[in-house]
C-alpha atoms as a PDB file:
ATOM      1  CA  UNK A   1       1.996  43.758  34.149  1.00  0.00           C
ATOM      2  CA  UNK A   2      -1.273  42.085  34.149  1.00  0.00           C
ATOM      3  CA  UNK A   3      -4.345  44.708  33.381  1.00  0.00           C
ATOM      4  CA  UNK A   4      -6.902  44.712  36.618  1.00  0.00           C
ATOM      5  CA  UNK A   5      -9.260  47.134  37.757  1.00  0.00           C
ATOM      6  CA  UNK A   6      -8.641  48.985  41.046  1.00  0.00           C
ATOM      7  CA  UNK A   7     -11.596  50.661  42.310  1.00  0.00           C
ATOM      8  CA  UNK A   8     -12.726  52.804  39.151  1.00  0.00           C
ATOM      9  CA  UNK A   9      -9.048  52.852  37.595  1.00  0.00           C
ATOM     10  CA  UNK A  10      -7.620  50.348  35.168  1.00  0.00           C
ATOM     11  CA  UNK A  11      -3.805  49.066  36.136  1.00  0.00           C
ATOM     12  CA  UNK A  12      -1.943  47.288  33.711  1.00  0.00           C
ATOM     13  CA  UNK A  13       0.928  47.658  31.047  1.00  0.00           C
ATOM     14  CA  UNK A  14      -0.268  51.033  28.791  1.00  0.00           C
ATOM     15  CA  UNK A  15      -0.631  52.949  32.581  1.00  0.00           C
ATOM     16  CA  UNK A  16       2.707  51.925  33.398  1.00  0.00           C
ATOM     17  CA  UNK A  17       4.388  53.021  30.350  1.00  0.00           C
ATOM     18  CA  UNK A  18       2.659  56.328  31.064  1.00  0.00           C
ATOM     19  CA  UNK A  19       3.922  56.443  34.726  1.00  0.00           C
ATOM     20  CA  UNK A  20       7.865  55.323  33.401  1.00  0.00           C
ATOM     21  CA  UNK A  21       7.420  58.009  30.931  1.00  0.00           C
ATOM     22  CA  UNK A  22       7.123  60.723  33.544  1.00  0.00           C
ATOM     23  CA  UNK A  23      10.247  59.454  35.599  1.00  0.00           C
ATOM     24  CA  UNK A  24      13.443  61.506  34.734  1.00  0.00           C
ATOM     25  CA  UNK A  25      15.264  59.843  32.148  1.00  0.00           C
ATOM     26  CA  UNK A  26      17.849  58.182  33.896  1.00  0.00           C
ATOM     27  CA  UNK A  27      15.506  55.724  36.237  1.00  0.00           C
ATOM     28  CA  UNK A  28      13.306  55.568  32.906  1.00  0.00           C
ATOM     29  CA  UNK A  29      17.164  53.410  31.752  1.00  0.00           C
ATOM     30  CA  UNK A  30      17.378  52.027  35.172  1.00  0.00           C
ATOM     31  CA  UNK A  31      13.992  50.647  35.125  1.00  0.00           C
ATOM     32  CA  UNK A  32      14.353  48.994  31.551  1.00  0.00           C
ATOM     33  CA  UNK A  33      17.704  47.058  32.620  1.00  0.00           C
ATOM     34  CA  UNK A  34      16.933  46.364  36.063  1.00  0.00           C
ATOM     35  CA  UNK A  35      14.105  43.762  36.542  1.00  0.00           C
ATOM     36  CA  UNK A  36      14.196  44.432  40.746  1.00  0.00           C
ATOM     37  CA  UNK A  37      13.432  48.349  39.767  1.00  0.00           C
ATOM     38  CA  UNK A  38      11.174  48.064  37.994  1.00  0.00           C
ATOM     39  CA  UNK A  39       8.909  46.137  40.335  1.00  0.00           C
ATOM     40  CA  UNK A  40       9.455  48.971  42.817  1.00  0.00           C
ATOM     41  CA  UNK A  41       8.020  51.267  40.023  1.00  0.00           C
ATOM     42  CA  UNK A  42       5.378  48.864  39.565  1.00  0.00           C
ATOM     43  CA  UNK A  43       4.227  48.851  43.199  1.00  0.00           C
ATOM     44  CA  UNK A  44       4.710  52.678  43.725  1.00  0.00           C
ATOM     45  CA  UNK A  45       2.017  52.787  40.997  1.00  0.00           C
ATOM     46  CA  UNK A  46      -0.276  50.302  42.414  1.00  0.00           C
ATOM     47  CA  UNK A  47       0.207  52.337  45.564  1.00  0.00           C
ATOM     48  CA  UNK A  48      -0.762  55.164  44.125  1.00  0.00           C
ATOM     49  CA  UNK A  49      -3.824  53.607  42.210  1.00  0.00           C
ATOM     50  CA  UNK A  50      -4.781  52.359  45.754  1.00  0.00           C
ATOM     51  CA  UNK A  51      -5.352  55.560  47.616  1.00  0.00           C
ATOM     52  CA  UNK A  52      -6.899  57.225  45.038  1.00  0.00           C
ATOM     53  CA  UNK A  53      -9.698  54.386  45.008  1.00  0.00           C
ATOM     54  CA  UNK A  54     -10.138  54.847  48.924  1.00  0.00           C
ATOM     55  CA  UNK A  55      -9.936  58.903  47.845  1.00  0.00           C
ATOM     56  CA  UNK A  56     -13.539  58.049  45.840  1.00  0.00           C
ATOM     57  CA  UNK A  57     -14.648  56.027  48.484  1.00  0.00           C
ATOM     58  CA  UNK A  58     -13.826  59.319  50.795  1.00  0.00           C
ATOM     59  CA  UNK A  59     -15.657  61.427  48.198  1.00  0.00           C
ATOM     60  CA  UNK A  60     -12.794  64.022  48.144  1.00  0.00           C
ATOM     61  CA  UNK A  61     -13.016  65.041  44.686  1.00  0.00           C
ATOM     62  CA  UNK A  62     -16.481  66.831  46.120  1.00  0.00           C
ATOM     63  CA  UNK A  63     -14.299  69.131  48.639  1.00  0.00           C
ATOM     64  CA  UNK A  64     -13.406  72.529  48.339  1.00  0.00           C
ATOM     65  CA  UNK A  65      -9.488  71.757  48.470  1.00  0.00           C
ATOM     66  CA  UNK A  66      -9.405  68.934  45.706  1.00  0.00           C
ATOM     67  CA  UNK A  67     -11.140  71.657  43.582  1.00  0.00           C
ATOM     68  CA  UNK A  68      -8.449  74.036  44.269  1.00  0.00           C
ATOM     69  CA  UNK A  69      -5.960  71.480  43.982  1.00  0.00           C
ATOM     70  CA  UNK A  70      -7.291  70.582  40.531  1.00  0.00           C
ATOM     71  CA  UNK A  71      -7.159  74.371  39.296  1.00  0.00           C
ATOM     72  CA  UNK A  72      -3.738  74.873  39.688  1.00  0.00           C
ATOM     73  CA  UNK A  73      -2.493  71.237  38.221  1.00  0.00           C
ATOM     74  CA  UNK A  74      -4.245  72.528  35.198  1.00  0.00           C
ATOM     75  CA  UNK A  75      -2.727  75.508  35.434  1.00  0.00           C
ATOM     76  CA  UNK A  76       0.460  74.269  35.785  1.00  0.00           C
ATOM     77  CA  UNK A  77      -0.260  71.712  33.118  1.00  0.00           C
ATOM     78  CA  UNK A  78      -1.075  74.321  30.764  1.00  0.00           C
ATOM     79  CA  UNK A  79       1.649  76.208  31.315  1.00  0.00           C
ATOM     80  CA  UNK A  80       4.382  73.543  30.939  1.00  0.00           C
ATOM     81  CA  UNK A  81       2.586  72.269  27.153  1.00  0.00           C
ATOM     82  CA  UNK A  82       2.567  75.837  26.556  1.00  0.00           C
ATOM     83  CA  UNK A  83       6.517  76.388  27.198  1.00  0.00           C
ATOM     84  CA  UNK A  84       7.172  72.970  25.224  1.00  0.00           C
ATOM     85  CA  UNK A  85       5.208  74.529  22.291  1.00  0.00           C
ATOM     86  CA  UNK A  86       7.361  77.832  22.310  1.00  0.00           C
ATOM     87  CA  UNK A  87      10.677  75.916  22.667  1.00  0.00           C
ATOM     88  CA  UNK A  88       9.211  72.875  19.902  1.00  0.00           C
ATOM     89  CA  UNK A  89      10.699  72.800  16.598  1.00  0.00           C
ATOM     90  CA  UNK A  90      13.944  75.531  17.405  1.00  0.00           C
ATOM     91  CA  UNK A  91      15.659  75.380  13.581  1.00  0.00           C
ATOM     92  CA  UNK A  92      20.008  74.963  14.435  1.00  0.00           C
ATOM     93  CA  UNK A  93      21.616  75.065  11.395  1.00  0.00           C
ATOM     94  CA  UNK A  94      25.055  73.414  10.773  1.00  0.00           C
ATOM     95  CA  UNK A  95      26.309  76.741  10.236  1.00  0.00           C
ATOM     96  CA  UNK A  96      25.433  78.071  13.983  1.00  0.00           C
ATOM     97  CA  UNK A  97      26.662  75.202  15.182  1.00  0.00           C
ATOM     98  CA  UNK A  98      30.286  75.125  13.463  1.00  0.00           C
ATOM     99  CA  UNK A  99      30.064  78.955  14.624  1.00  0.00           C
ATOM    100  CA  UNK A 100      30.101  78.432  18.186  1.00  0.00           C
ATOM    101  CA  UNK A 101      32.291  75.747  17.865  1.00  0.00           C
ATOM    102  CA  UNK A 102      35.173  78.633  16.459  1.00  0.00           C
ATOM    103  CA  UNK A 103      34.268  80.601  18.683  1.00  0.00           C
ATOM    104  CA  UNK A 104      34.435  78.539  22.085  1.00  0.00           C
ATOM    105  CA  UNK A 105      37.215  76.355  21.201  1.00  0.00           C
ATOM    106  CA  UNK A 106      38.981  76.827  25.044  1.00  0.00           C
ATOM    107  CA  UNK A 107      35.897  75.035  25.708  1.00  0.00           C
ATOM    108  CA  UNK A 108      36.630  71.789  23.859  1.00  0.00           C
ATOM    109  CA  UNK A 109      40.163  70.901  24.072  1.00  0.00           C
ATOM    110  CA  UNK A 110      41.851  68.407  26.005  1.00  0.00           C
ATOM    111  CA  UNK A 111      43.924  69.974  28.600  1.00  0.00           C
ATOM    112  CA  UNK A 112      47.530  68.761  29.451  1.00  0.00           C
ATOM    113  CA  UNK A 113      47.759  65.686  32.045  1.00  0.00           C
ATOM    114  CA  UNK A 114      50.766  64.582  34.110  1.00  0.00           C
ATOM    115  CA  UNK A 115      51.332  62.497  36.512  1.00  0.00           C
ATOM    116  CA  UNK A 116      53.609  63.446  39.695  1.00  0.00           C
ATOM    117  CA  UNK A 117      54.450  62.599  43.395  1.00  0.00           C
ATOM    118  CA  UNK A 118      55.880  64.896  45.276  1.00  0.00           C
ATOM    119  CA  UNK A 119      57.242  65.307  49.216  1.00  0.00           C
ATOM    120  CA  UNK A 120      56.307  68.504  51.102  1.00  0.00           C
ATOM    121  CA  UNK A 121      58.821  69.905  53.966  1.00  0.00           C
ATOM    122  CA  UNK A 122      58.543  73.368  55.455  1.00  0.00           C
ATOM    123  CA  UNK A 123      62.492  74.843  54.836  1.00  0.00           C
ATOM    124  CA  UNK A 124      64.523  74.939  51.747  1.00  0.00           C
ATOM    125  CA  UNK A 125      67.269  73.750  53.279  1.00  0.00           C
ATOM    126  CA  UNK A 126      65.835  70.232  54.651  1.00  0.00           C
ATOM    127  CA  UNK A 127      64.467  69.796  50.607  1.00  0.00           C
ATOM    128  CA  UNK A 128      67.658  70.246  49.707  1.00  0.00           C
ATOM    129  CA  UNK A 129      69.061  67.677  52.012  1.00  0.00           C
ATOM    130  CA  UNK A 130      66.324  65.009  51.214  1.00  0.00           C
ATOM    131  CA  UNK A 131      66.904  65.757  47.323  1.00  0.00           C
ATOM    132  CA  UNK A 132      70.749  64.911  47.684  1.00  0.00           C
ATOM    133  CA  UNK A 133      69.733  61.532  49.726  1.00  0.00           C
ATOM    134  CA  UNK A 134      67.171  60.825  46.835  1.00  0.00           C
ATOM    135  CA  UNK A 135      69.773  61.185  43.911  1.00  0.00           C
ATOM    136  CA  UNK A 136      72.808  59.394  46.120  1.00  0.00           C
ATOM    137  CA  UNK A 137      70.226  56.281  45.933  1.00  0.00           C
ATOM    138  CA  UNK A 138      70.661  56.816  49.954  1.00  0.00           C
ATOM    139  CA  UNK A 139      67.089  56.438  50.285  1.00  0.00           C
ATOM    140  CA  UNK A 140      63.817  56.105  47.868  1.00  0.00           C
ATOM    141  CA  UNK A 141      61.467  58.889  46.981  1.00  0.00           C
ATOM    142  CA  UNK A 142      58.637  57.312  47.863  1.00  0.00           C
ATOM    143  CA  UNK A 143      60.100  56.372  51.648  1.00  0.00           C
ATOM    144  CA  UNK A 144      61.749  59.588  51.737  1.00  0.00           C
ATOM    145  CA  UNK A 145      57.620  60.541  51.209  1.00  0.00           C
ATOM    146  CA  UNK A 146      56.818  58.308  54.013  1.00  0.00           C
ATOM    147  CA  UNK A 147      59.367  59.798  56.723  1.00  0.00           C
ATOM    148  CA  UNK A 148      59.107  63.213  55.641  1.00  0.00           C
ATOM    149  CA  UNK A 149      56.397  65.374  53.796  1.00  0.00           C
ATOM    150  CA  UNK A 150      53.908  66.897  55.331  1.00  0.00           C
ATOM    151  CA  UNK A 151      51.234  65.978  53.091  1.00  0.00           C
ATOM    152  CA  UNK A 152      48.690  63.394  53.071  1.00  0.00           C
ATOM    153  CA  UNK A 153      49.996  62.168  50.179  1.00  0.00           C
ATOM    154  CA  UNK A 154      52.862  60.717  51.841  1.00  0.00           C
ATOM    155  CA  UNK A 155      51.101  57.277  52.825  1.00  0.00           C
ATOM    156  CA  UNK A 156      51.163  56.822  49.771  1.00  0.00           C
ATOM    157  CA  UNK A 157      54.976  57.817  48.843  1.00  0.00           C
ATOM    158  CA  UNK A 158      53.836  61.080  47.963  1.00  0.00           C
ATOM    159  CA  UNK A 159      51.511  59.825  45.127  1.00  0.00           C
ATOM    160  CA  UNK A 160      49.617  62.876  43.844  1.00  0.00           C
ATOM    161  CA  UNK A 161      47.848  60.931  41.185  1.00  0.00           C
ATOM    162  CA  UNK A 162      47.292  62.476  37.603  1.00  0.00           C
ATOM    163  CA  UNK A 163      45.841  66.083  36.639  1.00  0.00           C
ATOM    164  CA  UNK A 164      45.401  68.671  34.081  1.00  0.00           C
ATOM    165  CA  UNK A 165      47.787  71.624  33.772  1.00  0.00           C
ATOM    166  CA  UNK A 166      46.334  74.385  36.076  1.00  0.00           C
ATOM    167  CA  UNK A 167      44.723  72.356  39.012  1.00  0.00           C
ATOM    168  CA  UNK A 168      48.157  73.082  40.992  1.00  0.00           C
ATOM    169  CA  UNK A 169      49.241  76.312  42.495  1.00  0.00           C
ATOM    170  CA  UNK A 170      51.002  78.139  39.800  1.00  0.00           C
ATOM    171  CA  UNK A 171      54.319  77.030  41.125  1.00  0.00           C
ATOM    172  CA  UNK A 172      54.239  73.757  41.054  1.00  0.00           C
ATOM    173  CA  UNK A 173      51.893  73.553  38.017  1.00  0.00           C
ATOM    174  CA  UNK A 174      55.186  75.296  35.924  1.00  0.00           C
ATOM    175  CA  UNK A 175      57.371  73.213  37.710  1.00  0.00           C
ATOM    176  CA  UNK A 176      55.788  69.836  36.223  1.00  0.00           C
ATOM    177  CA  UNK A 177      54.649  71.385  32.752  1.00  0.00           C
ATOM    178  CA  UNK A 178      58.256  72.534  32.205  1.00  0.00           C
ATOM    179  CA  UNK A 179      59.896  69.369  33.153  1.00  0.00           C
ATOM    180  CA  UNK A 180      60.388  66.149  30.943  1.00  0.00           C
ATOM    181  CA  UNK A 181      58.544  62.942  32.393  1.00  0.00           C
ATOM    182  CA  UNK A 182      61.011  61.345  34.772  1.00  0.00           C
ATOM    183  CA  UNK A 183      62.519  64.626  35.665  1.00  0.00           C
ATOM    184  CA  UNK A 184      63.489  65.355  39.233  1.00  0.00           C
ATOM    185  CA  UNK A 185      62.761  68.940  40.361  1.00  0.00           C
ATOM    186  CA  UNK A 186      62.927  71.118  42.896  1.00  0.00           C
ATOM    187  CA  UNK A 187      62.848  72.645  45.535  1.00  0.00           C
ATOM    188  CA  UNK A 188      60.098  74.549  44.273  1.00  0.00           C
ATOM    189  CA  UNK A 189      58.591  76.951  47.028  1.00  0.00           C
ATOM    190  CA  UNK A 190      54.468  77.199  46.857  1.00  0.00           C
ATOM    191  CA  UNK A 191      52.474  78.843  49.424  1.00  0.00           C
ATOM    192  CA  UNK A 192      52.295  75.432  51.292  1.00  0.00           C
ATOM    193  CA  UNK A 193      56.345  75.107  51.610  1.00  0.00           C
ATOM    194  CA  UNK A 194      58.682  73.334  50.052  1.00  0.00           C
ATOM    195  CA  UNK A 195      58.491  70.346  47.529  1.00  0.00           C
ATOM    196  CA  UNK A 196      60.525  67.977  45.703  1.00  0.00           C
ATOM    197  CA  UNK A 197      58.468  66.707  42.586  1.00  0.00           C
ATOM    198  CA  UNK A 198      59.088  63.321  40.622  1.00  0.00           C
ATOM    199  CA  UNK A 199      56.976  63.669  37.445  1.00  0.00           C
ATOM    200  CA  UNK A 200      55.401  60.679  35.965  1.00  0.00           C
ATOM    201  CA  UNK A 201      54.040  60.485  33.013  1.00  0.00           C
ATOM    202  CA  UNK A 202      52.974  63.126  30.458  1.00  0.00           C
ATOM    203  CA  UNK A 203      50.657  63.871  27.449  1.00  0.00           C
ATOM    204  CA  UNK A 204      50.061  66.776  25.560  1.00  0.00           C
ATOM    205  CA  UNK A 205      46.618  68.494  25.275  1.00  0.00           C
ATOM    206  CA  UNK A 206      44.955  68.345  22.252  1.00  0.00           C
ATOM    207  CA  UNK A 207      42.196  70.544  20.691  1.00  0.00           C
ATOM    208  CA  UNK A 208      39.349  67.742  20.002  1.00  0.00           C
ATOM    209  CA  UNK A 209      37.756  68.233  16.425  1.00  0.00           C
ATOM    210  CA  UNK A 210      34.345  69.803  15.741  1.00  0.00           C
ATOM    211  CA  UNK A 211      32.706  66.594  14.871  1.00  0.00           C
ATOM    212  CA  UNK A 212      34.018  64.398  17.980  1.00  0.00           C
ATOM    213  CA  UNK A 213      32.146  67.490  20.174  1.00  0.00           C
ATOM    214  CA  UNK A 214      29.256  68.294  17.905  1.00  0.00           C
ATOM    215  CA  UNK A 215      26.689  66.551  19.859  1.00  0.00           C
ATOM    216  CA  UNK A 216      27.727  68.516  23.372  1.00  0.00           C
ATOM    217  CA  UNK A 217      27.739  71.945  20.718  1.00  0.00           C
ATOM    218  CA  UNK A 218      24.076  71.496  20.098  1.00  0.00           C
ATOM    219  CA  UNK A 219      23.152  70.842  23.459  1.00  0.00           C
ATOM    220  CA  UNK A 220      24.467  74.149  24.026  1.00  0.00           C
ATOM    221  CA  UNK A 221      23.133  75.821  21.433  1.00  0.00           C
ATOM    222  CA  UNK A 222      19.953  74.593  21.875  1.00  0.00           C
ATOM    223  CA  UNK A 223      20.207  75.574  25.250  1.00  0.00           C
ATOM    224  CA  UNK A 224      21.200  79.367  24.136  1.00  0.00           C
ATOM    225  CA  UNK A 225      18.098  78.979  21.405  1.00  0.00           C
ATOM    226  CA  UNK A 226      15.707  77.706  23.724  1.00  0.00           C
ATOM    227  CA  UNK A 227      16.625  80.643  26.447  1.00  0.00           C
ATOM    228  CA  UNK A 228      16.212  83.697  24.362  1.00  0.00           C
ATOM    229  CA  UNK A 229      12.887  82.329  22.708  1.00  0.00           C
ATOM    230  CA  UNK A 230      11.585  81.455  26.400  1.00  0.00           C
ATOM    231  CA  UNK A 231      12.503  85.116  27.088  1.00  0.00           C
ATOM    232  CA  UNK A 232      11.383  86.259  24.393  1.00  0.00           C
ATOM    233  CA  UNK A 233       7.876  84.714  24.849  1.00  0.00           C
ATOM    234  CA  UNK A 234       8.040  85.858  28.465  1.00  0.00           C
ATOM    235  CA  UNK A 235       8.489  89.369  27.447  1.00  0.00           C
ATOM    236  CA  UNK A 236       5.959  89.543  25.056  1.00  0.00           C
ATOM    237  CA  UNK A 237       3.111  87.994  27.880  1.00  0.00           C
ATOM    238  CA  UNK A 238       4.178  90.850  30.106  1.00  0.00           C
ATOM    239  CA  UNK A 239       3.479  92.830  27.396  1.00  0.00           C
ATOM    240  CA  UNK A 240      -0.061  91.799  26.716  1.00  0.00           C
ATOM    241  CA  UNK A 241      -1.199  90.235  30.006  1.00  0.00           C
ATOM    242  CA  UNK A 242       0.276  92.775  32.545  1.00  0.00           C
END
């Protein structure tokens, strides 16, 4: 970005950096890999830059509200560099870390997945009757999906997709968990009716090990660390202040 002077303000490359750094971090990515984005940053800026020269010109800074605006951005400056100084330099060691990794295990393990169409009717006995046409090859599942179930699913021959164990009713979560891949089942009665169930495929959940997770551990316990300092800090203002 070539360096110019707008009114009393410089514009160039070092007050662009400083404007990117302030963007949350994901358009701060955004801006580096897309060329057209960054442009748009560039000319928000000069916009910027723009009406605070006509803002001189206006001689606001002189009025009563830019005063008052000015007293509580530094307040609120303060207060934010003051909060990043409590939180700054929070010592995790390994230890902690492996520690809450024990203890929250539920927390990092792959769940269960299957796959699974199914075909919803509203009366055991019609299931029943579709299920026998199904396994006398007397019609597919996936058209018997089409001409019969209830569910939404059915346009596309009953094509639930694939899901982790407990995202089903109860029911029909048991019903595919219990079953080999390939298996036929049912009728199985849920709350919504009736349903045959065709499971797909299948794969077993699996606990994922403490260093594959470690960097999502410290987040959290940083998180934790950062918390009961802030309230600690908090605490001990009221204490002195109020």
């Amino acid at each position: 970005m070539e360096t110019r002077m707008i009114g009393n303000y410089e514009l160039g490359d070092r007050q662009l950096q400083q404007f990117l750094a302030r963007l949350p971090k994901d358009q701060q990515a955004y801006a580096e890999q897309n060329e057209d984005y960054r442009k748009q940053i560039e000319a928000r800026l000069e916009e910027i830059v723009l009406f605070a020269a006509l803002a001189d010109e206006m001689d606001l800074e002189s009025t009563d509200e830019f005063k008052e605006t000015m007293e509580v951005a530094k307040r609120d400056c303060k207060s934010q560099m003051a909060m990043a100084e409590v939180l700054r330099d929070i010592d995790i060691p390994d230890a902690d870390l492996e520690a809450f990794y024990e203890e929250n295990k539920a927390n990092y393990a792959q769940p269960a997945m299957a796959a699974a169409k199914h075909i919803l009717v509203d009366s055991e006995e019609k299931a029943n009757e579709i299920l026998a046409q199904i396994k006398a090859e007397e019609i597919t599942f996936e058209d018997a999906a089409k001409q019969f179930s209830s569910c939404p699913s059915k346009e596309q021959g009953g094509d639930l997709g694939q899901f982790g164990r407990g995202q089903m009713v109860p029911e029909f979560d048991e019903a595919v968990f219990t079953n080999e891949a390939g298996a036929l089942v049912g009728p199985v009665q849920t709350q919504f009716g009736f349903h045959i169930i065709q499971i797909g495929d299948k794969t077993e959940g699996e606990q994922l090990p403490y260093e594959d997770v470690k960097n999502d551990v410290l987040q959290q316990v940083l998180y934790q660390k950062q918390s009961a300092a802030y309230e600690k800090k908090l605490a001990e203002l009221k204490e002195k202040y109020l």
